[in-house]
PDB file of N, CA and C in Angstrom:
ATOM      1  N   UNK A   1      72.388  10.405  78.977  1.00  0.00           N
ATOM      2  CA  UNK A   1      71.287  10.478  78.030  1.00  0.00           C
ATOM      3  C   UNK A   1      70.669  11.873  78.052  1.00  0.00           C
ATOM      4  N   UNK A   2      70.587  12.764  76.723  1.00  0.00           N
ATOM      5  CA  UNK A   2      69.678  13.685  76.798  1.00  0.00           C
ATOM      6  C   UNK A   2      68.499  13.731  76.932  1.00  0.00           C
ATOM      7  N   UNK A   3      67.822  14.654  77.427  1.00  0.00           N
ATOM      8  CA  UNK A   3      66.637  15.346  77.696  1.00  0.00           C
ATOM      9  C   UNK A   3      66.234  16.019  76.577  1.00  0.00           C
ATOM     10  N   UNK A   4      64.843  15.294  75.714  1.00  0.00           N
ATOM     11  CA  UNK A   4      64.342  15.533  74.760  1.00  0.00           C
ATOM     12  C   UNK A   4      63.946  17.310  74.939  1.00  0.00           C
ATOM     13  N   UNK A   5      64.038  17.793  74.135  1.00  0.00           N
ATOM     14  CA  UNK A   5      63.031  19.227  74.079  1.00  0.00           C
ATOM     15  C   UNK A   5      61.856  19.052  73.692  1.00  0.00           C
ATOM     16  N   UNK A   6      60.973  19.577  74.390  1.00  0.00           N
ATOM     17  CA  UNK A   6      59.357  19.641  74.062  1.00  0.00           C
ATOM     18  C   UNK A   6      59.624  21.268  73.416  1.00  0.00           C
ATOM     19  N   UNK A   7      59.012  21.355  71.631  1.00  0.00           N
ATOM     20  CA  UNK A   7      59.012  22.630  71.553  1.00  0.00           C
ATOM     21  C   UNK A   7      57.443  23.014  71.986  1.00  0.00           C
ATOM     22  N   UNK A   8      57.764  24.145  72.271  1.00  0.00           N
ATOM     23  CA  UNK A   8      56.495  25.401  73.346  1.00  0.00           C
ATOM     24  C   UNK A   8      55.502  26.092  71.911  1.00  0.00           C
ATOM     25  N   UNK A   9      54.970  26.500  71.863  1.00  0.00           N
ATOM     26  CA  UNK A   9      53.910  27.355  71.148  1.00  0.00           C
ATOM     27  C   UNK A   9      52.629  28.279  71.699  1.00  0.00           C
ATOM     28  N   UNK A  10      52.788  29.997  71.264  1.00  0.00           N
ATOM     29  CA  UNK A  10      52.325  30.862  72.022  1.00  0.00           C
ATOM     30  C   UNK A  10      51.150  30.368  71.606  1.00  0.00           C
ATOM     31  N   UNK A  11      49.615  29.756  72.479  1.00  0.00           N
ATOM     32  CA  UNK A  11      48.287  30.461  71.849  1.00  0.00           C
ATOM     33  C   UNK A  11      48.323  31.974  71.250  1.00  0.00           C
ATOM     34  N   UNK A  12      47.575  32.119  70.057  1.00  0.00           N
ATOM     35  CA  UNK A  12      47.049  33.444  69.862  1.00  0.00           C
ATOM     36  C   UNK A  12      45.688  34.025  70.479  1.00  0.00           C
ATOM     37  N   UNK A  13      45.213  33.366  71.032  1.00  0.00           N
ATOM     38  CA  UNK A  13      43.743  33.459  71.722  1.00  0.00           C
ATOM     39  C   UNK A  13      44.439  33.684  73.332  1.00  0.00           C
ATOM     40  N   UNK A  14      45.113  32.994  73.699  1.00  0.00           N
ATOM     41  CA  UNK A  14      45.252  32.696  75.720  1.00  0.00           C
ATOM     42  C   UNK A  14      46.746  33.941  75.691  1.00  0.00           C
ATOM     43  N   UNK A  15      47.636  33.430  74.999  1.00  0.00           N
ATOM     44  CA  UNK A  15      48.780  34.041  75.234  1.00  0.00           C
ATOM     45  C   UNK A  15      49.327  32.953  76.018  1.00  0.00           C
ATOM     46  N   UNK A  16      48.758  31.362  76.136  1.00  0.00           N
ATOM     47  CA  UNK A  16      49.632  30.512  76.842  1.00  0.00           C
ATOM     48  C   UNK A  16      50.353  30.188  76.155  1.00  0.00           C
ATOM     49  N   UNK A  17      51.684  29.515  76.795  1.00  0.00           N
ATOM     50  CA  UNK A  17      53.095  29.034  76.012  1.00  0.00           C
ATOM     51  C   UNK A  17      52.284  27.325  76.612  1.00  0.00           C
ATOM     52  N   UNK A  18      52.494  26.938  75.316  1.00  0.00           N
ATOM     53  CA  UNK A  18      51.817  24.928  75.597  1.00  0.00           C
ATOM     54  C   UNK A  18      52.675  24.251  74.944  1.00  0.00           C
ATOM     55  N   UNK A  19      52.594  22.734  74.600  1.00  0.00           N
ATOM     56  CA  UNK A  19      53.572  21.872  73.713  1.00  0.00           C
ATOM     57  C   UNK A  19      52.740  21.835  72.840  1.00  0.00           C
ATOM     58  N   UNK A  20      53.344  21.719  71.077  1.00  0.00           N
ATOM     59  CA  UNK A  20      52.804  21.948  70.282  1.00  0.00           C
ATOM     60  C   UNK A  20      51.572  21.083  70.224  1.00  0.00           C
ATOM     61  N   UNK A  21      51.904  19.592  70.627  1.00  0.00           N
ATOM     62  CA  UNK A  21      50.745  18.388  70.734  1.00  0.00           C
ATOM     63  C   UNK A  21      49.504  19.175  71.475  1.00  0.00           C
ATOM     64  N   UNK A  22      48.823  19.737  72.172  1.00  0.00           N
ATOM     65  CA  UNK A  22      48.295  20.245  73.075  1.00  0.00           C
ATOM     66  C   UNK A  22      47.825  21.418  72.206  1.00  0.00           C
ATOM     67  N   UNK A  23      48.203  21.926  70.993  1.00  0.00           N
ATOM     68  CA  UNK A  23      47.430  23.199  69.977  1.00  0.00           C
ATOM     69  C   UNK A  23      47.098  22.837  68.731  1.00  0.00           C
ATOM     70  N   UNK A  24      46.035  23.640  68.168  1.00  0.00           N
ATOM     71  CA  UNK A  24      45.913  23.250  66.161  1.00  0.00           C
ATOM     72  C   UNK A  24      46.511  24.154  65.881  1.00  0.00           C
ATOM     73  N   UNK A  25      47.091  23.904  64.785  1.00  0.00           N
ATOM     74  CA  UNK A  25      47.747  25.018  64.017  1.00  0.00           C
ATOM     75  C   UNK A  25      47.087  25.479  62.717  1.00  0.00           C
ATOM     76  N   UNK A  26      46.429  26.478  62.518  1.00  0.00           N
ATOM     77  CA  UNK A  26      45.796  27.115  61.784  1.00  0.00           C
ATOM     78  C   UNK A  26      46.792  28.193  60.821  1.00  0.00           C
ATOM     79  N   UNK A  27      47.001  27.925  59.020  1.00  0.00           N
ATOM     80  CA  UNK A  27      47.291  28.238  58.269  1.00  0.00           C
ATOM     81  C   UNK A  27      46.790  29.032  57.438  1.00  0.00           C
ATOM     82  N   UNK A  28      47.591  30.406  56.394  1.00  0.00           N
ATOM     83  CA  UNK A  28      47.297  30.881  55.652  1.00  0.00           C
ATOM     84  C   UNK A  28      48.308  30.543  54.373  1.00  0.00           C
ATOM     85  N   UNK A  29      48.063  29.791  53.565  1.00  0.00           N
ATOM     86  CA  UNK A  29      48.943  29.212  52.555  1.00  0.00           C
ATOM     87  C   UNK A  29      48.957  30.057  51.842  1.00  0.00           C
ATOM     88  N   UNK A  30      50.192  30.166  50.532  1.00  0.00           N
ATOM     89  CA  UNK A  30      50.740  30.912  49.973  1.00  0.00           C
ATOM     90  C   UNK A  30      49.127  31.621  48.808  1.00  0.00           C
ATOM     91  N   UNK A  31      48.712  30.508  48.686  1.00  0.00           N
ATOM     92  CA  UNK A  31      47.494  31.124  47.995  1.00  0.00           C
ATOM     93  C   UNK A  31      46.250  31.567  48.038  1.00  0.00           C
ATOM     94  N   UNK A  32      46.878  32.176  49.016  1.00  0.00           N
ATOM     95  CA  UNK A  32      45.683  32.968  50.154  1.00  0.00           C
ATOM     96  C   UNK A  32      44.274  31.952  51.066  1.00  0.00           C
ATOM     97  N   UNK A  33      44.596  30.896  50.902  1.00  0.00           N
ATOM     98  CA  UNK A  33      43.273  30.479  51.635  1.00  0.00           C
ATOM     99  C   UNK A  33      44.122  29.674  53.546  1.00  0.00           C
ATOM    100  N   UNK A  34      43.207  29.523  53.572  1.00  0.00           N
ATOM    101  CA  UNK A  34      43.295  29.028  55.312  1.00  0.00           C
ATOM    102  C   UNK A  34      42.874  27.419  55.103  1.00  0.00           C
ATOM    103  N   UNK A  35      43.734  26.758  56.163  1.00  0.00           N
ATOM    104  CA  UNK A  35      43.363  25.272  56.678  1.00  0.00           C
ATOM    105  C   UNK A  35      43.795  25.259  57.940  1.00  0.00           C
ATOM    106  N   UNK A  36      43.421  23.987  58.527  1.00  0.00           N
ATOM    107  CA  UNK A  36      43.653  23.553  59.486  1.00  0.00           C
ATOM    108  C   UNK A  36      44.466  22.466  59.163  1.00  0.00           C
ATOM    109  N   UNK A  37      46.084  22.522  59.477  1.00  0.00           N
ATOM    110  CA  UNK A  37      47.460  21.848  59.497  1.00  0.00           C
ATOM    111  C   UNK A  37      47.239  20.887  60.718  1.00  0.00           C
ATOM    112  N   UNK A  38      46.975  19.305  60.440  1.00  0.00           N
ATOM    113  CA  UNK A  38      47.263  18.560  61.720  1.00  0.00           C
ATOM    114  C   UNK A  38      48.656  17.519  61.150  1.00  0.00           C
ATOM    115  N   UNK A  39      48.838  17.816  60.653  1.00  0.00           N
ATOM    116  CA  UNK A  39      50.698  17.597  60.467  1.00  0.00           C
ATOM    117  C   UNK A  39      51.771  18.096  60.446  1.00  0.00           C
ATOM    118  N   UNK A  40      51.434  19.709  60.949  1.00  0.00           N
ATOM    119  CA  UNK A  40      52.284  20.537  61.333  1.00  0.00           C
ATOM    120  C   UNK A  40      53.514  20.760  60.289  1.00  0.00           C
ATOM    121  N   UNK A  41      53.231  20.092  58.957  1.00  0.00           N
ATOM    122  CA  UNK A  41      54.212  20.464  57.881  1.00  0.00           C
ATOM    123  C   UNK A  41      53.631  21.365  56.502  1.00  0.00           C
ATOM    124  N   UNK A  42      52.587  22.006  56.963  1.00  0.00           N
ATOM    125  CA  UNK A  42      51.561  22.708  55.475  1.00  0.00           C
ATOM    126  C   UNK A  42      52.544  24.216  55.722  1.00  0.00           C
ATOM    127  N   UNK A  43      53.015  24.541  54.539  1.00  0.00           N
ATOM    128  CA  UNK A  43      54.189  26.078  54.345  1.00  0.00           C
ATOM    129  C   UNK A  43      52.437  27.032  54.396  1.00  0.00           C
ATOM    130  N   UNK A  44      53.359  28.036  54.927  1.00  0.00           N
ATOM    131  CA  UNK A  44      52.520  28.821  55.066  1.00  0.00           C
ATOM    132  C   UNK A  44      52.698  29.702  56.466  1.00  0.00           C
ATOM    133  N   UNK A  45      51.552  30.430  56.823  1.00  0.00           N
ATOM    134  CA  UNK A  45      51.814  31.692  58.259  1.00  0.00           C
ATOM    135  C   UNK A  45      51.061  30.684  58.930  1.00  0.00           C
ATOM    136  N   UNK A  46      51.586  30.625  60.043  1.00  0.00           N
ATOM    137  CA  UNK A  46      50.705  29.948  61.113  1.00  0.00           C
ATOM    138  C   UNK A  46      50.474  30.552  62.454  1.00  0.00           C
ATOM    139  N   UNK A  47      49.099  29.995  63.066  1.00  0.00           N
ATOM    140  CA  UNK A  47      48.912  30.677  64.255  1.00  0.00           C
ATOM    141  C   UNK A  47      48.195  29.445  64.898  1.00  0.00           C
ATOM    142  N   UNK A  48      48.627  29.233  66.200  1.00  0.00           N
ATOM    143  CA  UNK A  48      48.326  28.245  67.032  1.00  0.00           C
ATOM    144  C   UNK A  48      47.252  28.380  68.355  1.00  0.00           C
ATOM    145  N   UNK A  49      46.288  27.581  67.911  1.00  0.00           N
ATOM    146  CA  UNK A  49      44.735  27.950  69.247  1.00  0.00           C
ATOM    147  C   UNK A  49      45.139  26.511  69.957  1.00  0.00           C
ATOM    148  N   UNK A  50      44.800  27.007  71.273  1.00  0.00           N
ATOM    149  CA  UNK A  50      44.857  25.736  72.282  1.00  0.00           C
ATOM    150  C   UNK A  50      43.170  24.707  71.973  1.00  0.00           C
ATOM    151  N   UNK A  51      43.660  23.487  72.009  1.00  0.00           N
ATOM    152  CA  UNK A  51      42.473  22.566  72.075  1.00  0.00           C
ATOM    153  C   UNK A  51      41.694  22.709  73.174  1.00  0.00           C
ATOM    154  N   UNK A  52      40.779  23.561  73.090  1.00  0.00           N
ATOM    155  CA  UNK A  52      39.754  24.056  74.129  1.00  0.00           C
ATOM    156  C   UNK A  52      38.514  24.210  73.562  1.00  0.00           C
ATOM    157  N   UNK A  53      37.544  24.178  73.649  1.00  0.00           N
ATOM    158  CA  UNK A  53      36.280  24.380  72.525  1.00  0.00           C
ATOM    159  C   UNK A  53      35.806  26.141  73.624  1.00  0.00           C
ATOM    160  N   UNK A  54      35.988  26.518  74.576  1.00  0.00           N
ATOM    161  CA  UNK A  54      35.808  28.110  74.892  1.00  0.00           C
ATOM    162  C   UNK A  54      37.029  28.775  74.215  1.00  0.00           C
ATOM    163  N   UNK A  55      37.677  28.005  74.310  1.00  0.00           N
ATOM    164  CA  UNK A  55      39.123  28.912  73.461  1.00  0.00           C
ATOM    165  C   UNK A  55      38.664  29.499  72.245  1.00  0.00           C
ATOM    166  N   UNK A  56      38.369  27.992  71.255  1.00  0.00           N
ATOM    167  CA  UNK A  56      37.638  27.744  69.801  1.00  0.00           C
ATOM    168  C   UNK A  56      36.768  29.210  69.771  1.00  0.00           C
ATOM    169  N   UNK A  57      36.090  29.391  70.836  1.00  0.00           N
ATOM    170  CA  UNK A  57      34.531  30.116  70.484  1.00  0.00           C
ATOM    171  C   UNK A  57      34.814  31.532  70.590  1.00  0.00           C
ATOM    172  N   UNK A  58      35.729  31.974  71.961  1.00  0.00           N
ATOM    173  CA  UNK A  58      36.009  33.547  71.969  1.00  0.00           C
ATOM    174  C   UNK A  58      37.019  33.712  70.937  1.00  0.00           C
ATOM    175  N   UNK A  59      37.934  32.619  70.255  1.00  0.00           N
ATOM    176  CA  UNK A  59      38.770  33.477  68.882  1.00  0.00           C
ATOM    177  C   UNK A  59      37.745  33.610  67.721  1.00  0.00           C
ATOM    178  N   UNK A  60      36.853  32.956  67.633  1.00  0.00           N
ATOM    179  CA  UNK A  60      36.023  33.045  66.767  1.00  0.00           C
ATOM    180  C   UNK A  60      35.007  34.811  66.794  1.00  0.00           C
ATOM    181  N   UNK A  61      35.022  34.512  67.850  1.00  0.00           N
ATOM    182  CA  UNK A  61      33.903  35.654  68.733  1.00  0.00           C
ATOM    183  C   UNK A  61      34.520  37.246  68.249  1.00  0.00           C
ATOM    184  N   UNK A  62      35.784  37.497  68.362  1.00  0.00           N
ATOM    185  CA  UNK A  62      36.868  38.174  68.651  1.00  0.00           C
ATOM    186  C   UNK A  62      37.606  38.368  67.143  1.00  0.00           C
ATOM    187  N   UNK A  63      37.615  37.523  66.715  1.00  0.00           N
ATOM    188  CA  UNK A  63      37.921  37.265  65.853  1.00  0.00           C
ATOM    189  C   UNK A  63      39.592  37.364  65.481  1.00  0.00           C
ATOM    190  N   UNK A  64      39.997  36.512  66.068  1.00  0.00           N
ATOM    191  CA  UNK A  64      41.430  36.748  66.956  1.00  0.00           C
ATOM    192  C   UNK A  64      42.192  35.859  65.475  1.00  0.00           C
ATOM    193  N   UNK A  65      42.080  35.007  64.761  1.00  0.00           N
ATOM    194  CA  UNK A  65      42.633  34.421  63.549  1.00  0.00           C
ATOM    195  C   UNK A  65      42.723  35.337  62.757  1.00  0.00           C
ATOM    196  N   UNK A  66      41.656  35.746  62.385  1.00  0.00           N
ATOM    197  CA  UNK A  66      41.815  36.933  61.055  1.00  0.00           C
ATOM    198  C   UNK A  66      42.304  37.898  61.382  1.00  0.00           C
ATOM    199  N   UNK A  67      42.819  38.492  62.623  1.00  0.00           N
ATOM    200  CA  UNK A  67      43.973  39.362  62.671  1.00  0.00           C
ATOM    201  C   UNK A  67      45.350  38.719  62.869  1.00  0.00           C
ATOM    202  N   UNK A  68      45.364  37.805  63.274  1.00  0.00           N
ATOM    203  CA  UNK A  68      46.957  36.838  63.025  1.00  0.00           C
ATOM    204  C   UNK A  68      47.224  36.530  61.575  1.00  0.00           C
ATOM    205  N   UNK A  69      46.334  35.947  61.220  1.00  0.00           N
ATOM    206  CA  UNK A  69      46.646  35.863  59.600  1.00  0.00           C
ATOM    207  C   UNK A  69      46.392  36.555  58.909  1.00  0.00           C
ATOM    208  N   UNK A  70      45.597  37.537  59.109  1.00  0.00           N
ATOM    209  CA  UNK A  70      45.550  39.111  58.287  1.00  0.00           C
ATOM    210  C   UNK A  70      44.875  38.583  56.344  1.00  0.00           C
ATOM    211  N   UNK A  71      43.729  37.691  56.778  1.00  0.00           N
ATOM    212  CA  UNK A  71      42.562  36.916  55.930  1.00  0.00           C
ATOM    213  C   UNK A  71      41.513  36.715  56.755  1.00  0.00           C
ATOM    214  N   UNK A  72      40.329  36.776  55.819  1.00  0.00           N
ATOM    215  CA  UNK A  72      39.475  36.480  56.894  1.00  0.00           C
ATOM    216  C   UNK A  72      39.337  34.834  56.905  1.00  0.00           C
ATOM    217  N   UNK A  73      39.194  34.824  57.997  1.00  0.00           N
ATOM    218  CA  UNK A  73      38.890  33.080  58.206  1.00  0.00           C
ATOM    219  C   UNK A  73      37.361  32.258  57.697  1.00  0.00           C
ATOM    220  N   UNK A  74      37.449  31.809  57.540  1.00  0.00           N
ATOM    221  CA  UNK A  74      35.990  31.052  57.027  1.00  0.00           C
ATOM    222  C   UNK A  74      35.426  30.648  58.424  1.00  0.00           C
ATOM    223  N   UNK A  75      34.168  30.419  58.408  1.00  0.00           N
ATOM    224  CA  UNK A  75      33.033  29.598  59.140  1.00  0.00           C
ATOM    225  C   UNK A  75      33.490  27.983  59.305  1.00  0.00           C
ATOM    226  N   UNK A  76      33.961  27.583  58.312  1.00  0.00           N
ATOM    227  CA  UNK A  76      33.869  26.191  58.271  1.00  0.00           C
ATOM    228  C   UNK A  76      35.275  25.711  59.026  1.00  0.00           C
ATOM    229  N   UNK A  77      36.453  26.787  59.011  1.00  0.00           N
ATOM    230  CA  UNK A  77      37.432  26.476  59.902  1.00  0.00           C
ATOM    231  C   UNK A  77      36.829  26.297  61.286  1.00  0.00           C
ATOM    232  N   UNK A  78      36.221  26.896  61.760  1.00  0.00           N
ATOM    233  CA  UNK A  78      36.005  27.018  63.070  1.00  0.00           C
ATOM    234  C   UNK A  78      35.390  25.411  63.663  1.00  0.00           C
ATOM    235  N   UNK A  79      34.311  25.484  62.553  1.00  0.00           N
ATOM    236  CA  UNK A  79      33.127  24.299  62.565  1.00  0.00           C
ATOM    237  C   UNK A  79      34.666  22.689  62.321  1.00  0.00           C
ATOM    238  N   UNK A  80      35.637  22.983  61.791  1.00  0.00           N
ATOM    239  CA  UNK A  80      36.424  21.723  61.590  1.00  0.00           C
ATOM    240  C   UNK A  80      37.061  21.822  62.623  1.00  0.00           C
ATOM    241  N   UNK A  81      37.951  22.491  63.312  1.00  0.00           N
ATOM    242  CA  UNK A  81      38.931  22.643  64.938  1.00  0.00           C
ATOM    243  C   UNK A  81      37.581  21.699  66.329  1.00  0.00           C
ATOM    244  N   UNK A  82      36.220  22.314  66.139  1.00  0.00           N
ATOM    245  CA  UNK A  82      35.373  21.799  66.853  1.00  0.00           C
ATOM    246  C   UNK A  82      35.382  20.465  66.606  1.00  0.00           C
ATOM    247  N   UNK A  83      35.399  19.779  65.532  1.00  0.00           N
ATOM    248  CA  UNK A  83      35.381  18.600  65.217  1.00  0.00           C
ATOM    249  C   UNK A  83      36.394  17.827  65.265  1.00  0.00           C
ATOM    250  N   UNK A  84      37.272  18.286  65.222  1.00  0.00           N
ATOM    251  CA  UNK A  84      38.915  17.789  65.557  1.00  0.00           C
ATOM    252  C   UNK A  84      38.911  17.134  67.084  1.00  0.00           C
ATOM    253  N   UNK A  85      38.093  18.013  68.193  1.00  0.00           N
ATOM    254  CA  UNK A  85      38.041  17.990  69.416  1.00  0.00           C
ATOM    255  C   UNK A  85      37.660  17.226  69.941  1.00  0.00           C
ATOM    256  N   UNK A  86      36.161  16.770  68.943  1.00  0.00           N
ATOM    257  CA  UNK A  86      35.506  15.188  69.579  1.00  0.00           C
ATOM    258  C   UNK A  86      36.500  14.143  69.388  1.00  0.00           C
TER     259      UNK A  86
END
């Protein structure tokens, strides 16, 4: 019997390698706006933050999304990943 693969995903905030279950994946869709992908099938650039709410706050802080996706990110992304968390 094989041994499933867990695929890995770099944080852009930590630089940790995690399983994808364990990150949000944060999108810049073709028509320029940003979401938050929790089905991991929205086309688009993606960049993956670990489910951490200090994680959440220094990419925000830093502003570590809007240079991965090269858009600026909205307020309300941030405010929805937090809410994802509860």
């Amino acid at each position: 019997m094989k041994v499933k693969k867990i695929p890995l995903r770099k944080c852009v905030a930590t630089n940790e390698q995690l399983p994808k279950s364990e990150m949000f994946r944060i999108v810049r869709t073709p028509e320029e706006t940003v979401c938050v992908d929790t089905t991991g099938k929205v086309r688009g650039h993606g960049a993956y933050l670990k489910k951490d709410k200090t994680v959440i706050m220094n990419a925000k802080k830093k502003k570590v999304l809007d240079r991965y996706l090269e858009i600026p990110v909205p307020e309300e992304i941030y405010e929805q990943l937090l809410e994802l968390l509860k």
